[in-house]
Structure formats: structure tokens, C-alpha cells
C-alpha atoms as a PDB file:
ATOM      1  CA  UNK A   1      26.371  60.027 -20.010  1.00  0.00           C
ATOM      2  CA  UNK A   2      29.079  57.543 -19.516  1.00  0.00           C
ATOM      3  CA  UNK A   3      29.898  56.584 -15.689  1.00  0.00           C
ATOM      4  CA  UNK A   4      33.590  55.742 -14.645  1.00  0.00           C
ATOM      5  CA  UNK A   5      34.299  53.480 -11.723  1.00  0.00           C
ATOM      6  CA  UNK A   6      36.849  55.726  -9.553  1.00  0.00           C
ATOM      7  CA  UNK A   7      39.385  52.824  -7.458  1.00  0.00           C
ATOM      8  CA  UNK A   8      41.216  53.742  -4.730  1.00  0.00           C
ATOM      9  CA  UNK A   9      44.537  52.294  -3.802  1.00  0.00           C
ATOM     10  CA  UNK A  10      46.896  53.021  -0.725  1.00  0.00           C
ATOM     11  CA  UNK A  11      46.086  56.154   1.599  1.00  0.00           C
ATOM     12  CA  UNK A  12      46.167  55.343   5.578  1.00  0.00           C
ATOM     13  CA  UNK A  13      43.693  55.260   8.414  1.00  0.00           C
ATOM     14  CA  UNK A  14      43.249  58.283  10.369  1.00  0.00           C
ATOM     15  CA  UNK A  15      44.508  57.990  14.165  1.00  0.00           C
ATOM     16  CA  UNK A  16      42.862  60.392  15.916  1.00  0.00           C
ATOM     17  CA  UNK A  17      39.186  61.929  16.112  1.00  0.00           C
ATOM     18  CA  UNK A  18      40.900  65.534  15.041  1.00  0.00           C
ATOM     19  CA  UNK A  19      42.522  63.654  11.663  1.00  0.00           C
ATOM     20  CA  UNK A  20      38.978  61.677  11.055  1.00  0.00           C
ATOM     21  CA  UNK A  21      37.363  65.040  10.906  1.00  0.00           C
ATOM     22  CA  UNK A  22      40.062  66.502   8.614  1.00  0.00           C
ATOM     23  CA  UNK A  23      40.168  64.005   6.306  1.00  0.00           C
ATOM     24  CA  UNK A  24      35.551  63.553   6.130  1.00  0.00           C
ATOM     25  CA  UNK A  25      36.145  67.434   5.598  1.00  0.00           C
ATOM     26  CA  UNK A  26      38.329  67.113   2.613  1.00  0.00           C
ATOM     27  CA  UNK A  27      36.342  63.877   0.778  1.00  0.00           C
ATOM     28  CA  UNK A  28      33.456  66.411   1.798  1.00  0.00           C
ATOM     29  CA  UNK A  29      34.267  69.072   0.104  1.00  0.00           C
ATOM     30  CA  UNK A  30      35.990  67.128  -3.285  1.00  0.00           C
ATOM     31  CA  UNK A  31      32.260  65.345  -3.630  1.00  0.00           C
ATOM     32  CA  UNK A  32      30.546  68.610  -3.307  1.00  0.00           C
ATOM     33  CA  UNK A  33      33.099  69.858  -5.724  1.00  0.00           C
ATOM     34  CA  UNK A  34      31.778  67.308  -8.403  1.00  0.00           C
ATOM     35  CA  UNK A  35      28.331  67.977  -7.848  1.00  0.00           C
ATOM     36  CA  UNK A  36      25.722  65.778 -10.144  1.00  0.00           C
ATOM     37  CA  UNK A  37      29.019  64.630 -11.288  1.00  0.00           C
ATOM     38  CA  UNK A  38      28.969  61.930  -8.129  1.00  0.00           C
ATOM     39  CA  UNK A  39      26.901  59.367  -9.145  1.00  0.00           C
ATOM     40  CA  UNK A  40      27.602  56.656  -6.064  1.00  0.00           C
ATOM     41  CA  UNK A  41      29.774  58.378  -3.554  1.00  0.00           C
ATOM     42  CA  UNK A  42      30.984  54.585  -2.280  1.00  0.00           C
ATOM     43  CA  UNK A  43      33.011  53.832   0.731  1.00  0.00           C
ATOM     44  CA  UNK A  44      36.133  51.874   1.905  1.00  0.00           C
ATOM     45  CA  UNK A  45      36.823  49.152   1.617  1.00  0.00           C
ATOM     46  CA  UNK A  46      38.362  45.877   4.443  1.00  0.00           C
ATOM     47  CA  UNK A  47      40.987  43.859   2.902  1.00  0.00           C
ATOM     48  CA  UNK A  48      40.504  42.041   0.359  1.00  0.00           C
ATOM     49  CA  UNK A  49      41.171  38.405  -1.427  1.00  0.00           C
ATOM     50  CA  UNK A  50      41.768  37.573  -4.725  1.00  0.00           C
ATOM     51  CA  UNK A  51      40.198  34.429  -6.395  1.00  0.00           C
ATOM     52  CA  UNK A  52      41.901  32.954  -9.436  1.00  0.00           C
ATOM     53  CA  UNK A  53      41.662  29.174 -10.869  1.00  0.00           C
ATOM     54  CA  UNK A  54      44.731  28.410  -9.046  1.00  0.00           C
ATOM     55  CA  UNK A  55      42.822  29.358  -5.519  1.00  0.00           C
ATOM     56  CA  UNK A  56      42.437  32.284  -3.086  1.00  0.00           C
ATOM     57  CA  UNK A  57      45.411  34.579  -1.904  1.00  0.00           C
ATOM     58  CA  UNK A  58      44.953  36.398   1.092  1.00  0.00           C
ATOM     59  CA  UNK A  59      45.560  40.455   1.213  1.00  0.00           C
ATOM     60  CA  UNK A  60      44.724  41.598  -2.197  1.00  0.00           C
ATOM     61  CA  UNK A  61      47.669  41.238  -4.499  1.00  0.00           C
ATOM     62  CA  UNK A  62      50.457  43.622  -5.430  1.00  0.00           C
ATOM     63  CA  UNK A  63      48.274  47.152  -5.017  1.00  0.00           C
ATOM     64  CA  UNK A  64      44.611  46.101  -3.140  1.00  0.00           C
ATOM     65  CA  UNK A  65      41.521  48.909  -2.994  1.00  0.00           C
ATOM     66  CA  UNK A  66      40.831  50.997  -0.679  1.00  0.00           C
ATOM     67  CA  UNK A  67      37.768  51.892  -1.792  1.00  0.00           C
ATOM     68  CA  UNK A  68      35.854  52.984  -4.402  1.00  0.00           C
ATOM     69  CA  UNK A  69      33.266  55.770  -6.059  1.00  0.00           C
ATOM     70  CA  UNK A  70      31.563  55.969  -9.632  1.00  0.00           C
ATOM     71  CA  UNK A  71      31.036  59.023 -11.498  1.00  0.00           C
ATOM     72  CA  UNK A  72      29.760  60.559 -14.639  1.00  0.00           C
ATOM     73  CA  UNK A  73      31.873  61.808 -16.982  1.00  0.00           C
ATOM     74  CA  UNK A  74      31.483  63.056 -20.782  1.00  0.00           C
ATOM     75  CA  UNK A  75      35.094  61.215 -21.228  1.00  0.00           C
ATOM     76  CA  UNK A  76      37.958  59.680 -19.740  1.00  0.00           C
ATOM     77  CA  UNK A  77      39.518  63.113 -19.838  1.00  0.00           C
ATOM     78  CA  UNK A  78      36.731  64.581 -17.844  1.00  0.00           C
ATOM     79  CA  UNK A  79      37.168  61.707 -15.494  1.00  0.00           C
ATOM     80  CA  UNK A  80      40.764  61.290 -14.938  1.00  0.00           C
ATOM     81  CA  UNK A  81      40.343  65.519 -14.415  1.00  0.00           C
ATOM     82  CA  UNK A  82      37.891  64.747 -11.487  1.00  0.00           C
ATOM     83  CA  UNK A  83      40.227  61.994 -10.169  1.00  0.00           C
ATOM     84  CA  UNK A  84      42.911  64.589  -9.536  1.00  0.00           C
ATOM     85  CA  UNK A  85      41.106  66.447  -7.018  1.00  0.00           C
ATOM     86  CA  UNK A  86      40.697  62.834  -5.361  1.00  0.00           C
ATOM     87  CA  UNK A  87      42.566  63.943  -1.331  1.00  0.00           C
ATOM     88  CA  UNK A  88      44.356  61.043  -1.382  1.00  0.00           C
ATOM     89  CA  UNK A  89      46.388  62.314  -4.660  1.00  0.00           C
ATOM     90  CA  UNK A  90      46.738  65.605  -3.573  1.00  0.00           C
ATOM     91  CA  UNK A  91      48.419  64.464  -0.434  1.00  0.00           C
ATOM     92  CA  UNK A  92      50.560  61.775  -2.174  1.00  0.00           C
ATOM     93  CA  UNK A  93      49.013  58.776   0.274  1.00  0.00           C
ATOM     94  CA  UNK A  94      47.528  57.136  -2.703  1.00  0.00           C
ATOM     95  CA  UNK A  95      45.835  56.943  -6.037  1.00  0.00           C
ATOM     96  CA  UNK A  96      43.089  56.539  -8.084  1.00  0.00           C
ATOM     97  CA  UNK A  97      42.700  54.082 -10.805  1.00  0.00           C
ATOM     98  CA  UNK A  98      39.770  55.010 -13.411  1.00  0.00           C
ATOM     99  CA  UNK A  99      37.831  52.872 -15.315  1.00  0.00           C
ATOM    100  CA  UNK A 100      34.979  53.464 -17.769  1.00  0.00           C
ATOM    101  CA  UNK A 101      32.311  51.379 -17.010  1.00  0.00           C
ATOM    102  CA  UNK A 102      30.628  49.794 -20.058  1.00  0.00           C
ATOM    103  CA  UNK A 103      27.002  49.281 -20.655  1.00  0.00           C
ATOM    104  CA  UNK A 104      26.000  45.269 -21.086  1.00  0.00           C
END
């Protein structure tokens, strides 16, 4: 079954211990809601740097990751469906970029 590399850009940092529970509760529940689906849960991610030919730039670019997860999917349909649920685009902090992640 294809995988597809789920990136995450933008959401925010929760503040307080209640919001830290909140927010494990709702990436919680949207795993469990993809069930064999998940195939590397992932994490967040510090920020980042870009390397390019013409040297390193601090802060990672225009729209950096925030983390990341892989999945399997029979499609990019059945991904970008999955993605939806993703609490950072039901809340409007953030989004997910998907990516189908080829074979070598």
C-alpha cells in the first residue's frame, strides 16, 4: 500500500498544562481515528534551516514544518481525506501538506 508523508506547517505551542492536555487529546484521538492507517505517528519539529548551493538561511523559509507523520493510503484521495481530520486544520492554526512517498 502506498505511504504518504503528512507535513505540518504553522499551528502554535500550547501555554498552559490544561491546553497541552487538550491539544495530546485531540492528536490522540485523530491517530486512533486512522487506525493501521498511521504508519509513523512522528513528532514536532525545532526550527529549522534550509541548505541550498548559495548557503544556509536560518528559520526555514517562507512556510517551515512543524512536524510531521506518514501514513498509508490506497491514494492521494484517501490521504488528503485523512489529512482533513489533521486538529490543526480543523482549528484553522495550520495545515498539512501531503506527499506520496515513492519507492527507490
Amino acid at each position: 500500500m502506498p505511504q504518504f508523508l503528512f507535513t505540518y506547517h504553522g499551528g502554535h505551542t500550547p501555554e498552559s498544562p490544561e491546553e497541552v492536555e487538550k491539544v495530546m487529546a485531540e492528536w490522540g484521538a485523530w491517530f486512533g481515528d486512522m487506525g493501521d492507517a498511521l504508519a509513523v505517528p512522528g513528532a514536532p519539529v525545532g526550527m529549522s534551516s534550509t541548505v541550498s548551493a548559495s548557503g544556509v538561511a536560518e528559520g526555514g523559509g517562507a512556510n517551515p514544518v512543524s512536524g510531521y507523520t506518514v501514513v498509508n493510503a490506497d491514494n492521494m484521495d484517501g490521504a488528503t481525506a485523512m489529512a482533513k481530520g489533521c486538529p490543526m486544520v480543523k482549528n484553522g492554526s495550520g495545515s498539512v501538506e501531503v506527499s506520496e512517498v515513492i519507492e527507490m
